[in-house]
C-alpha atoms as a PDB file:
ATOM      1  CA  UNK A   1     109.170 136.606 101.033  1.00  0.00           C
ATOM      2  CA  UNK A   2     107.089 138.806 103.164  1.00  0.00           C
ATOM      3  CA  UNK A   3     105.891 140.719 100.470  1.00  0.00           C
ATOM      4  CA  UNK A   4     105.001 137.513  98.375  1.00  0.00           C
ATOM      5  CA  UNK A   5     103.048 136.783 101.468  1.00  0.00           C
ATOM      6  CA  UNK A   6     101.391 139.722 101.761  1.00  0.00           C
ATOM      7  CA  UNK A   7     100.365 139.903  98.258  1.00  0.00           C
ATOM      8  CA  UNK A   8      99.010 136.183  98.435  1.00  0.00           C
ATOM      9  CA  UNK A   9      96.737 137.437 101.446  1.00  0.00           C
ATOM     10  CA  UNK A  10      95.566 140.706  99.973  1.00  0.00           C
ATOM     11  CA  UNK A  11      95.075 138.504  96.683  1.00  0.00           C
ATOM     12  CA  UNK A  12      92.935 135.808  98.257  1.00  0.00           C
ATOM     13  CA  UNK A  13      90.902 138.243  99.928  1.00  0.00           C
ATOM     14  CA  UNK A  14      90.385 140.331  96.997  1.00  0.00           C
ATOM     15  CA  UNK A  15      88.331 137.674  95.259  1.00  0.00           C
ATOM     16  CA  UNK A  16      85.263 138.286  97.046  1.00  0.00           C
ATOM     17  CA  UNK A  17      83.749 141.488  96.386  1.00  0.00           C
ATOM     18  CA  UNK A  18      83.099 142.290 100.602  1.00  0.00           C
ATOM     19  CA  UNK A  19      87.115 141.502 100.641  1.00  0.00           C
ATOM     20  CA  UNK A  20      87.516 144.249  98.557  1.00  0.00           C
ATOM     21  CA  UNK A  21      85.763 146.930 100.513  1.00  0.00           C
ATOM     22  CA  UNK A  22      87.202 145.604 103.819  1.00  0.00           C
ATOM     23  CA  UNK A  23      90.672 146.174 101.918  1.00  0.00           C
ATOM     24  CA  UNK A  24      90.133 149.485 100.947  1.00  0.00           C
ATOM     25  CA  UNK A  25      88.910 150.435 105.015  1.00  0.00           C
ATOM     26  CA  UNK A  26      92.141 149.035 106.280  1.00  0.00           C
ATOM     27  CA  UNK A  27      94.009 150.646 103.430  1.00  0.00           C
ATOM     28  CA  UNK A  28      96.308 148.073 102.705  1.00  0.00           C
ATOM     29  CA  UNK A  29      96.069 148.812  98.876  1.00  0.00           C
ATOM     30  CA  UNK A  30      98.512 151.861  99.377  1.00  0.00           C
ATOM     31  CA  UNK A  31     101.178 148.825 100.728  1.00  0.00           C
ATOM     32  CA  UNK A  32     100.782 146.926  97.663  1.00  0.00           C
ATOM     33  CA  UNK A  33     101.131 149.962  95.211  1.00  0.00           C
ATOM     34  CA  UNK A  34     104.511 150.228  97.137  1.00  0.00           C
ATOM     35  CA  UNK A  35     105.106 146.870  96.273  1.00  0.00           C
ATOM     36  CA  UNK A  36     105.113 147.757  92.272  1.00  0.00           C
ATOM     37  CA  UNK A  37     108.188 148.838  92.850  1.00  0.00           C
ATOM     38  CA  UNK A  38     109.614 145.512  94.871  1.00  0.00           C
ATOM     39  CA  UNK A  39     112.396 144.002  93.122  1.00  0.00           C
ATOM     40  CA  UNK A  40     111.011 140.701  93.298  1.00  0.00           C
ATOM     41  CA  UNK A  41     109.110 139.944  89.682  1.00  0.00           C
ATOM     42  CA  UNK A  42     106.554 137.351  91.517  1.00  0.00           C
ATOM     43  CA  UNK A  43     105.609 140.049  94.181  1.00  0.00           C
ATOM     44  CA  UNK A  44     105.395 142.915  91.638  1.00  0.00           C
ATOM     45  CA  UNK A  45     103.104 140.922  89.776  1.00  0.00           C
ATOM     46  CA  UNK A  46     100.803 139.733  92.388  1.00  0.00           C
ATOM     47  CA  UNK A  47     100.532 143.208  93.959  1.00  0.00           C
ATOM     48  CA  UNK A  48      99.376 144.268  90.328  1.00  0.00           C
ATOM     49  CA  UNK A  49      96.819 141.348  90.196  1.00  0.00           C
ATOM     50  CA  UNK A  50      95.713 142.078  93.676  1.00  0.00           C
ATOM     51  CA  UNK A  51      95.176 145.588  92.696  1.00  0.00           C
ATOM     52  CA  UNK A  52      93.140 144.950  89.285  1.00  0.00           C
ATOM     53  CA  UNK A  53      90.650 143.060  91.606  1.00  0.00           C
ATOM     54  CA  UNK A  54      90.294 145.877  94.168  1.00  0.00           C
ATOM     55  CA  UNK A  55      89.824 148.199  91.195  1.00  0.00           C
ATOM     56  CA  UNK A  56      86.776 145.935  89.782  1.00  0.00           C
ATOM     57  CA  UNK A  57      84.814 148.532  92.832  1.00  0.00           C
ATOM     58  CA  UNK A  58      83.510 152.361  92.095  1.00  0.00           C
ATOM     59  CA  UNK A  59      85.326 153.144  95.214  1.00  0.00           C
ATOM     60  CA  UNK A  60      88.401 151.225  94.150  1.00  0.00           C
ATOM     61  CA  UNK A  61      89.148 152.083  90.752  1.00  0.00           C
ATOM     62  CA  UNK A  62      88.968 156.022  91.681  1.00  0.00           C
ATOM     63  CA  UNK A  63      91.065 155.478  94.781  1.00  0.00           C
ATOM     64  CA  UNK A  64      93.604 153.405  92.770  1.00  0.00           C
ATOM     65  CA  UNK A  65      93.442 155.903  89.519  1.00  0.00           C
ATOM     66  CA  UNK A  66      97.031 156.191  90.265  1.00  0.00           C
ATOM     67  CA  UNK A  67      97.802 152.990  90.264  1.00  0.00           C
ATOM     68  CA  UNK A  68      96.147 151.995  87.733  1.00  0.00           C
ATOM     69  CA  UNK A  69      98.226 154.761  85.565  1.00  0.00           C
ATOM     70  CA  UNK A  70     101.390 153.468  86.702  1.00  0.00           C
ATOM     71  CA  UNK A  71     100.369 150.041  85.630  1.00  0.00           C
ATOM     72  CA  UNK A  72      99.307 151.532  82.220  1.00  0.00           C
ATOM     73  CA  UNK A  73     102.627 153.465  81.707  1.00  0.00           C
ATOM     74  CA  UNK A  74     105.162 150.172  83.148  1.00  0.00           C
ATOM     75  CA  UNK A  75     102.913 147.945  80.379  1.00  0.00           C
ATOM     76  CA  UNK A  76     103.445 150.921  77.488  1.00  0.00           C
ATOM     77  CA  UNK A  77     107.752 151.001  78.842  1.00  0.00           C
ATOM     78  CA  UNK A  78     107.280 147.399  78.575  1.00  0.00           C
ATOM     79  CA  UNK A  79     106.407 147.131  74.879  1.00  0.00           C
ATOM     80  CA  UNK A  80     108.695 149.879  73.645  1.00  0.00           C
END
């Protein structure tokens, strides 16, 4: 629940393209690439949306390169 939660916030947030560089100064991203790995399908999934919209930044797509791998290689797994 609390990392549905979090997601929701960091998701919201996210949207607006200030939200995104105040997410990357508190660093929160690094929670939600934890949260790739959550067992719950809904939080997985919002932590990956959250993420995509951090990325849409120069600053966050290079500091979210790995991320952004991992999500490449779980969608390649995925369709094997």
């Amino acid at each position: 629940m609390i990392s549905t939660l979090l997601n929701l916030h960091v998701y919201s947030i996210a949207v607006i393209t200030e939200g995104k560089y105040k997410e990357l100064k508190c660093q929160s991203h690094l929670q939600l690439m934890q949260l790739m790995e959550d067992t719950n399908s809904e939080a997985r999934l919002n932590a990956i949306k959250a993420l995509g919209l951090i990325a849409e930044t120069p600053q966050g797509k290079q500091e979210l390169q790995p991320a952004l791998d991992k999500v490449r290689s779980m969608n390649t797994a995925a369709n094997h």
